[in-house]
C-alpha atoms as a PDB file:
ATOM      1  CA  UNK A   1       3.035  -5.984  18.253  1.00  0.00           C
ATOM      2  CA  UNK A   2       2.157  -2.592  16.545  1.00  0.00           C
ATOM      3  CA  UNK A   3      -0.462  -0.184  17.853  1.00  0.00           C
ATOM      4  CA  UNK A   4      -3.427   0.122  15.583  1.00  0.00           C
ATOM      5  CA  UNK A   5      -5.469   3.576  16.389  1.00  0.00           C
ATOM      6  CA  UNK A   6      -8.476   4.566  14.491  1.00  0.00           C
ATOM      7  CA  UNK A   7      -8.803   8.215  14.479  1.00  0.00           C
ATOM      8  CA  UNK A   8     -11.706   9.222  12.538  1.00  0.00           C
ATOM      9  CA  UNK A   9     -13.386  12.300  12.257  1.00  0.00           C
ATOM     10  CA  UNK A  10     -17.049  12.177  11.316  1.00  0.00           C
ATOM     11  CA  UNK A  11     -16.235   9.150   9.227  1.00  0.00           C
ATOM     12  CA  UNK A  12     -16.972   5.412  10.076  1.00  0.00           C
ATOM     13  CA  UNK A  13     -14.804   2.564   8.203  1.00  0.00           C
ATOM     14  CA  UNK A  14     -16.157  -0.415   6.918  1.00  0.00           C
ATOM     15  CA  UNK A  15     -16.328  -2.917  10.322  1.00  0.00           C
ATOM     16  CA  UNK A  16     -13.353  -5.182   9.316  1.00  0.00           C
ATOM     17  CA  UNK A  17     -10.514  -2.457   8.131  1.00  0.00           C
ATOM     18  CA  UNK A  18      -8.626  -2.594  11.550  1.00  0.00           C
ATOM     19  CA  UNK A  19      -8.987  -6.292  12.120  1.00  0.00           C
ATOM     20  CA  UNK A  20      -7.446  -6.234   8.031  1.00  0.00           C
ATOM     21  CA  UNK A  21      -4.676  -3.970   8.931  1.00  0.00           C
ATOM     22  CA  UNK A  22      -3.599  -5.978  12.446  1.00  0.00           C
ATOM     23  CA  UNK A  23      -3.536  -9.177  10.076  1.00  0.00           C
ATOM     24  CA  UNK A  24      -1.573  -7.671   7.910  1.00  0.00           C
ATOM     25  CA  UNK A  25       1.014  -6.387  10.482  1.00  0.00           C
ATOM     26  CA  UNK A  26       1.243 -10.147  12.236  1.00  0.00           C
ATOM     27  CA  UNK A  27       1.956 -11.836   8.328  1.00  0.00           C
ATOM     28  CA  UNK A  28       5.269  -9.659   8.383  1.00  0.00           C
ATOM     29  CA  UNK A  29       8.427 -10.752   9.618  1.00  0.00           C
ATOM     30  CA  UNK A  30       9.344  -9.256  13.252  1.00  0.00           C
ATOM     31  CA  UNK A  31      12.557  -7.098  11.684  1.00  0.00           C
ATOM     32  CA  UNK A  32      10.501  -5.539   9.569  1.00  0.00           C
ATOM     33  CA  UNK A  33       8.370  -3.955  11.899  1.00  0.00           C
ATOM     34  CA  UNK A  34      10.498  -3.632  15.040  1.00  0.00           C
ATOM     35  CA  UNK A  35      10.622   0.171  15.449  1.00  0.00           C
ATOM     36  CA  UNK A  36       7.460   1.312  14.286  1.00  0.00           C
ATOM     37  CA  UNK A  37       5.315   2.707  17.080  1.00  0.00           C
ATOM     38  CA  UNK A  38       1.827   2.692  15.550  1.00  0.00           C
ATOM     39  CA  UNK A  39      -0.634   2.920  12.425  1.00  0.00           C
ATOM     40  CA  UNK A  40      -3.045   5.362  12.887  1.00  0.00           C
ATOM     41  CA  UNK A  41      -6.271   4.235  10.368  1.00  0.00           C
ATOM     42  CA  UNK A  42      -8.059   8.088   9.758  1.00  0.00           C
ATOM     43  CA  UNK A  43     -10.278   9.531   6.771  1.00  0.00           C
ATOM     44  CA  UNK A  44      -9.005  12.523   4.526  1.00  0.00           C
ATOM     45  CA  UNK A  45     -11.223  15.363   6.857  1.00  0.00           C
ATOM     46  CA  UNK A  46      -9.006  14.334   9.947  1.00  0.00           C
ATOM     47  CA  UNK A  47      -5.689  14.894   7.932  1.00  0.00           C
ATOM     48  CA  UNK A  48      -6.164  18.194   7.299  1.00  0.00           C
ATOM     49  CA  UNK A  49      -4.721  20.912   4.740  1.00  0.00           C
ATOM     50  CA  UNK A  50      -1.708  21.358   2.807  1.00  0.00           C
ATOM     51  CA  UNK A  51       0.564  19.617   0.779  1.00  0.00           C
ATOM     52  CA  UNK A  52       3.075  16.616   0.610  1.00  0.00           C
ATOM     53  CA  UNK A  53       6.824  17.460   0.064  1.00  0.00           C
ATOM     54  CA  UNK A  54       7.897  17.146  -3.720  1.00  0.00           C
ATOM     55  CA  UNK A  55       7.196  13.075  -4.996  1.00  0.00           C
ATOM     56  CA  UNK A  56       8.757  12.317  -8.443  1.00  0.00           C
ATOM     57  CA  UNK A  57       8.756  16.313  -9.243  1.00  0.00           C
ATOM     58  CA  UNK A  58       5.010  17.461  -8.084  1.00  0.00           C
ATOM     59  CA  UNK A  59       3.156  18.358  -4.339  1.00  0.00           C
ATOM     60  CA  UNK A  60       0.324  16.814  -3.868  1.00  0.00           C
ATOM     61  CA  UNK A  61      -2.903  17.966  -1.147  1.00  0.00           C
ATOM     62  CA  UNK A  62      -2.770  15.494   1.602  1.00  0.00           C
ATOM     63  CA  UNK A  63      -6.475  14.900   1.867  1.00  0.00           C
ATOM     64  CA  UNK A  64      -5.961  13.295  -1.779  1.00  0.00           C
ATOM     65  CA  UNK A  65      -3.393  10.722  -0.543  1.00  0.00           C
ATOM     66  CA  UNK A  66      -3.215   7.062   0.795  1.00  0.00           C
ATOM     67  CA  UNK A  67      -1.258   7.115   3.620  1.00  0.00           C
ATOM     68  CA  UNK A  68       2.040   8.593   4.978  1.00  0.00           C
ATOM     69  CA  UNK A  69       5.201   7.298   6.735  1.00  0.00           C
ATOM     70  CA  UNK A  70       5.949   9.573   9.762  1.00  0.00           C
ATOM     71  CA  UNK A  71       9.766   9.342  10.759  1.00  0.00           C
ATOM     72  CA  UNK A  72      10.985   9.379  14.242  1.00  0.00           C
ATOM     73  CA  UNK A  73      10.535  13.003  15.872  1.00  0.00           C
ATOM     74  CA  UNK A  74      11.787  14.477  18.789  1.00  0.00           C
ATOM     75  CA  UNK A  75      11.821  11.459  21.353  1.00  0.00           C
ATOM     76  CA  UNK A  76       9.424   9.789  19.214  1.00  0.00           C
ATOM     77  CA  UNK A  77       9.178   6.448  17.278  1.00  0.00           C
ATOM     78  CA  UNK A  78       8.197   6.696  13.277  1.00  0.00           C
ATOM     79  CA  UNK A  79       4.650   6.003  12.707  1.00  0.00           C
ATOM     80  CA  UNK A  80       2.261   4.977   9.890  1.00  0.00           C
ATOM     81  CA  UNK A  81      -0.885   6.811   9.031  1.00  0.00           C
ATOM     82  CA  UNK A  82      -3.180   5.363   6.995  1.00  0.00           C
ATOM     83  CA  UNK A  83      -6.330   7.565   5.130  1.00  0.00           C
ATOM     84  CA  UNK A  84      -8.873   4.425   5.337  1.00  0.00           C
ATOM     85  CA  UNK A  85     -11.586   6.222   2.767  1.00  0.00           C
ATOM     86  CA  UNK A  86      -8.703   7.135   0.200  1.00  0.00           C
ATOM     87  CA  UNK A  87      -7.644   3.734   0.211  1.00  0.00           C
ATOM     88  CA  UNK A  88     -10.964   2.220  -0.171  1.00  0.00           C
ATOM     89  CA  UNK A  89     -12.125   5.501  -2.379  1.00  0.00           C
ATOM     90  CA  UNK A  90     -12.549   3.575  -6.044  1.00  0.00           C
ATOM     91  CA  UNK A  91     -13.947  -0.444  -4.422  1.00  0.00           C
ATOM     92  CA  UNK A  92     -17.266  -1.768  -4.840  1.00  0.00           C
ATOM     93  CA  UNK A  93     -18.759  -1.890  -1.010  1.00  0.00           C
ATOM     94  CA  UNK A  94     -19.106  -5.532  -2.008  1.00  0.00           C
ATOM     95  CA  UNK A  95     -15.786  -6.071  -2.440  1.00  0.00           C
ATOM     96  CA  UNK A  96     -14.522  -4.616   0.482  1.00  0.00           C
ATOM     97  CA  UNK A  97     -16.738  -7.410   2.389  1.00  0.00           C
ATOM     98  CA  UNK A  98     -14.512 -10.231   0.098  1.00  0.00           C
ATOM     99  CA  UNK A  99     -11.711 -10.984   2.868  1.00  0.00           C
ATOM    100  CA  UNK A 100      -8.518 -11.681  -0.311  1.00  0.00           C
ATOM    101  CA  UNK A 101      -9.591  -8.425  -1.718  1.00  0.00           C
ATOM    102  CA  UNK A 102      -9.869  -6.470   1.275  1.00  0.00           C
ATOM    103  CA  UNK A 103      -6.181  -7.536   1.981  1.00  0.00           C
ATOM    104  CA  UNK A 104      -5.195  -6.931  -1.546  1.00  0.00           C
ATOM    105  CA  UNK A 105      -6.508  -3.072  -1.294  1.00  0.00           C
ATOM    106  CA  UNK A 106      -4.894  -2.220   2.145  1.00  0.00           C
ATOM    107  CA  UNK A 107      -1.516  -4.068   1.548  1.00  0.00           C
ATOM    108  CA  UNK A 108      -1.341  -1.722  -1.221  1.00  0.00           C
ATOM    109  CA  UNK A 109      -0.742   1.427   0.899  1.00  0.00           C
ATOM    110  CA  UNK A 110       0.562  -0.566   4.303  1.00  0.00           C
ATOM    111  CA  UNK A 111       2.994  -2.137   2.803  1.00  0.00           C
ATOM    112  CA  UNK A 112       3.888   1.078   0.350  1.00  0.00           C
ATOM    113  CA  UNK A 113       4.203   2.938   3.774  1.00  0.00           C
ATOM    114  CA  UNK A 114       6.300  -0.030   5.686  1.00  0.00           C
ATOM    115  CA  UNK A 115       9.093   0.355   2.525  1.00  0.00           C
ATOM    116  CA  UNK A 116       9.446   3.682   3.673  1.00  0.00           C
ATOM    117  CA  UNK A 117      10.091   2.323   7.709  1.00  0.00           C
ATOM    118  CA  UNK A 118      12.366  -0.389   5.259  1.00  0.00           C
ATOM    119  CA  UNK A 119      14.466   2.787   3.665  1.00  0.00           C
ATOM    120  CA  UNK A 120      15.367   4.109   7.091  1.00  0.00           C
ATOM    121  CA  UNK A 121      15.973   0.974   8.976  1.00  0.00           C
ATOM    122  CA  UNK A 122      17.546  -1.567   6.612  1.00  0.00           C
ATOM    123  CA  UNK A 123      18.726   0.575   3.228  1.00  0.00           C
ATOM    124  CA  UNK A 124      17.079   0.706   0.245  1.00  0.00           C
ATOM    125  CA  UNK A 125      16.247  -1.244  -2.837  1.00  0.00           C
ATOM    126  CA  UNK A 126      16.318   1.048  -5.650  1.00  0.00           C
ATOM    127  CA  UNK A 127      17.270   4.593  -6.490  1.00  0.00           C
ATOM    128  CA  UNK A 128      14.572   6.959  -5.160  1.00  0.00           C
ATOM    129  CA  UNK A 129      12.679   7.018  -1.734  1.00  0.00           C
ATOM    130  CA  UNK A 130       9.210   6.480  -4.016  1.00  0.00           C
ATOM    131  CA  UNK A 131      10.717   3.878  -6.203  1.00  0.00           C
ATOM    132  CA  UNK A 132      12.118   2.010  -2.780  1.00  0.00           C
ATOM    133  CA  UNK A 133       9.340   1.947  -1.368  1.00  0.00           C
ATOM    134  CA  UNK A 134       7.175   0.610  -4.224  1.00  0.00           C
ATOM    135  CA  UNK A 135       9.863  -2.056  -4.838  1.00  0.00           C
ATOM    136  CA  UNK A 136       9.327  -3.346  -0.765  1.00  0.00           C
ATOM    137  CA  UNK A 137       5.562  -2.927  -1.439  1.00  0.00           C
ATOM    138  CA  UNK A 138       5.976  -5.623  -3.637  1.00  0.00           C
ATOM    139  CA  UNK A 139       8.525  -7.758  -2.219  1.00  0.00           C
ATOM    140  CA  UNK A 140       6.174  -7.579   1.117  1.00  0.00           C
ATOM    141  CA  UNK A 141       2.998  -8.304  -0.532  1.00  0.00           C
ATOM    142  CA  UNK A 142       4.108 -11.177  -2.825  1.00  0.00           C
ATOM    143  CA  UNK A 143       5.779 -13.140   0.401  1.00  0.00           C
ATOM    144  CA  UNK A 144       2.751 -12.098   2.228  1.00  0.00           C
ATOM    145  CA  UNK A 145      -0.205 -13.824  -0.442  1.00  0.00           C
ATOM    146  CA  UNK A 146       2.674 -16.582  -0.710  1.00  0.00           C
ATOM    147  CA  UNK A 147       2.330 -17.823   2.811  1.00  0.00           C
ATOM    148  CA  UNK A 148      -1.464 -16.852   4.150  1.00  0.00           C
ATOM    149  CA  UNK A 149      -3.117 -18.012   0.166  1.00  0.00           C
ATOM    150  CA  UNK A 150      -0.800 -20.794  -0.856  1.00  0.00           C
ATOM    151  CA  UNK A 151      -3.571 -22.822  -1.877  1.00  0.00           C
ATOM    152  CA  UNK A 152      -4.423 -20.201  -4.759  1.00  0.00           C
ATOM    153  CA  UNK A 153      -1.113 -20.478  -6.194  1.00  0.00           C
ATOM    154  CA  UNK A 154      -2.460 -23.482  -8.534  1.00  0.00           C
ATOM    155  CA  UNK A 155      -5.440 -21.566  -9.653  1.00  0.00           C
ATOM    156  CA  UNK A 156      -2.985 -18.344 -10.689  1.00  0.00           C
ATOM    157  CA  UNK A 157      -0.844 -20.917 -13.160  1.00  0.00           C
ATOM    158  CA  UNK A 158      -4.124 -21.839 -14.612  1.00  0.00           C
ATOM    159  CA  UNK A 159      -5.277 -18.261 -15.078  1.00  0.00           C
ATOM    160  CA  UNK A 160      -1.648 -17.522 -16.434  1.00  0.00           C
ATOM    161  CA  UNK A 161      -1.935 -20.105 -18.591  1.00  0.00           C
ATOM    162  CA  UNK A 162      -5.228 -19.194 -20.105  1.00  0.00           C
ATOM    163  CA  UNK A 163      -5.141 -15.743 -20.211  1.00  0.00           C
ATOM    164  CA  UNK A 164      -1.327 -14.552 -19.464  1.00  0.00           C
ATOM    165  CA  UNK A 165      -1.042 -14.587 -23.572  1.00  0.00           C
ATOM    166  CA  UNK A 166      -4.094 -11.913 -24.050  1.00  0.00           C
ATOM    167  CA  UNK A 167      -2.857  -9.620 -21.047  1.00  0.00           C
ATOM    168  CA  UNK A 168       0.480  -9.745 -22.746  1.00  0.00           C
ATOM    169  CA  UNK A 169      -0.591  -8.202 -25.971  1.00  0.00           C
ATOM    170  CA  UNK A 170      -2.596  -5.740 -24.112  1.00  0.00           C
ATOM    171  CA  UNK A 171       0.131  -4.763 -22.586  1.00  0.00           C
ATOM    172  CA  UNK A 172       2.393  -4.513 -25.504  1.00  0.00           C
ATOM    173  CA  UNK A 173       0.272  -2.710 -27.887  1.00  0.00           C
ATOM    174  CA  UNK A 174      -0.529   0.277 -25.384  1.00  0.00           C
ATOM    175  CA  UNK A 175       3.110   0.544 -24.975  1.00  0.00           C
ATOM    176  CA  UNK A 176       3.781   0.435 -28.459  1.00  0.00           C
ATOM    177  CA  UNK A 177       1.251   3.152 -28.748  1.00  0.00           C
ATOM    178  CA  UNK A 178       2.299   5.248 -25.895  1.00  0.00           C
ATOM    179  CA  UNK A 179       6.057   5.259 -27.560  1.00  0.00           C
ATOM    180  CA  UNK A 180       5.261   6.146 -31.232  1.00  0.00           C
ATOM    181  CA  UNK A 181       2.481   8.991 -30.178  1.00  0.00           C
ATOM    182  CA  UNK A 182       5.157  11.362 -28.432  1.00  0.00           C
ATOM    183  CA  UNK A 183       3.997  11.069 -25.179  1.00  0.00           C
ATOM    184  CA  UNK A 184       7.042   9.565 -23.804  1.00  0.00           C
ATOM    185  CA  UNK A 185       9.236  10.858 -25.477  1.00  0.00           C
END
């Protein structure tokens, strides 16, 4: 089993963030994990300063992102941190106490992060390390929901059903927007 460490500095989580990220761990298959030394949960003041190396073209300050994939150093296994108050930065403290959406918001970035441990360890699944990642961040979280909230699954065909039409549209008409404004181009 992974190490979880919480290292915080004058920050404190929301009671159930490490019992969300060890429940998370144990729902993914042994390979995929096997290597990883720890996930350290911390707050953007603990980071520290500086910025990422170059993701699709830009840097970005640390203290603004979710979490970070640490490959093996010297001697050392690759680790996971995880910036617990970026993560949770834009969710209703109501929501966070709603155990499915709690999951939902931290598999987001865990499982993000764990594509990256994927990339090194078993190859990747698309061109690009971000793109890679993203496409195990899904691949992880779908099989995850699949097995621990089966008994939604009839529920989402009924909400497809009923509104999959509408979100369609949506969809369609900001893209047709977005491609006849120039934006894209």
């Amino acid at each position: 089993m992974i190490t979880v460490v919480e290292d915080y500095k004058d920050y404190r989580p929301p009671d159930s963030v490490r019992r969300t990220i060890e429940k998370l761990l144990s729902g993914l298959p042994e390979p995929y994990h096997s290597g990883l030394e720890s996930v350290v949960l911390t707050n953007a003041a603990a980071v520290g300063r500086g910025r990422t190396n170059r993701i699709r073209g830009r840097k970005y300050y640390r203290r603004d992102c979710r979490g970070f994939y640490h490959s093996r150093g010297e001697g050392g296994k690759p680790w996971i941190e995880i910036i617990v108050d970026n993560v949770i930065a834009d969710t209703p403290p109501t929501a966070i106490k709603v155990p499915l959406i709690r999951e939902m918001i931290f598999a987001d970035t865990l499982f993000h992060e764990v594509g990256h441990h994927l990339n090194a360890t078993l190859g990747t699944l698309a061109r690009g390390e971000e793109s890679s990642a993203e496409r195990w961040r899904k691949r992880l979280a779908r099989s995850y929901f699949r097995k621990r909230y089966w008994y939604l699954s009839p529920l989402l065909w009924v909400f497809q059903a009923l509104f999959g039409r509408i979100m369609r549209r949506k969809i369609e008409a900001v893209e047709r927007r977005y491609s006849t404004d120039g934006r894209n181009a």
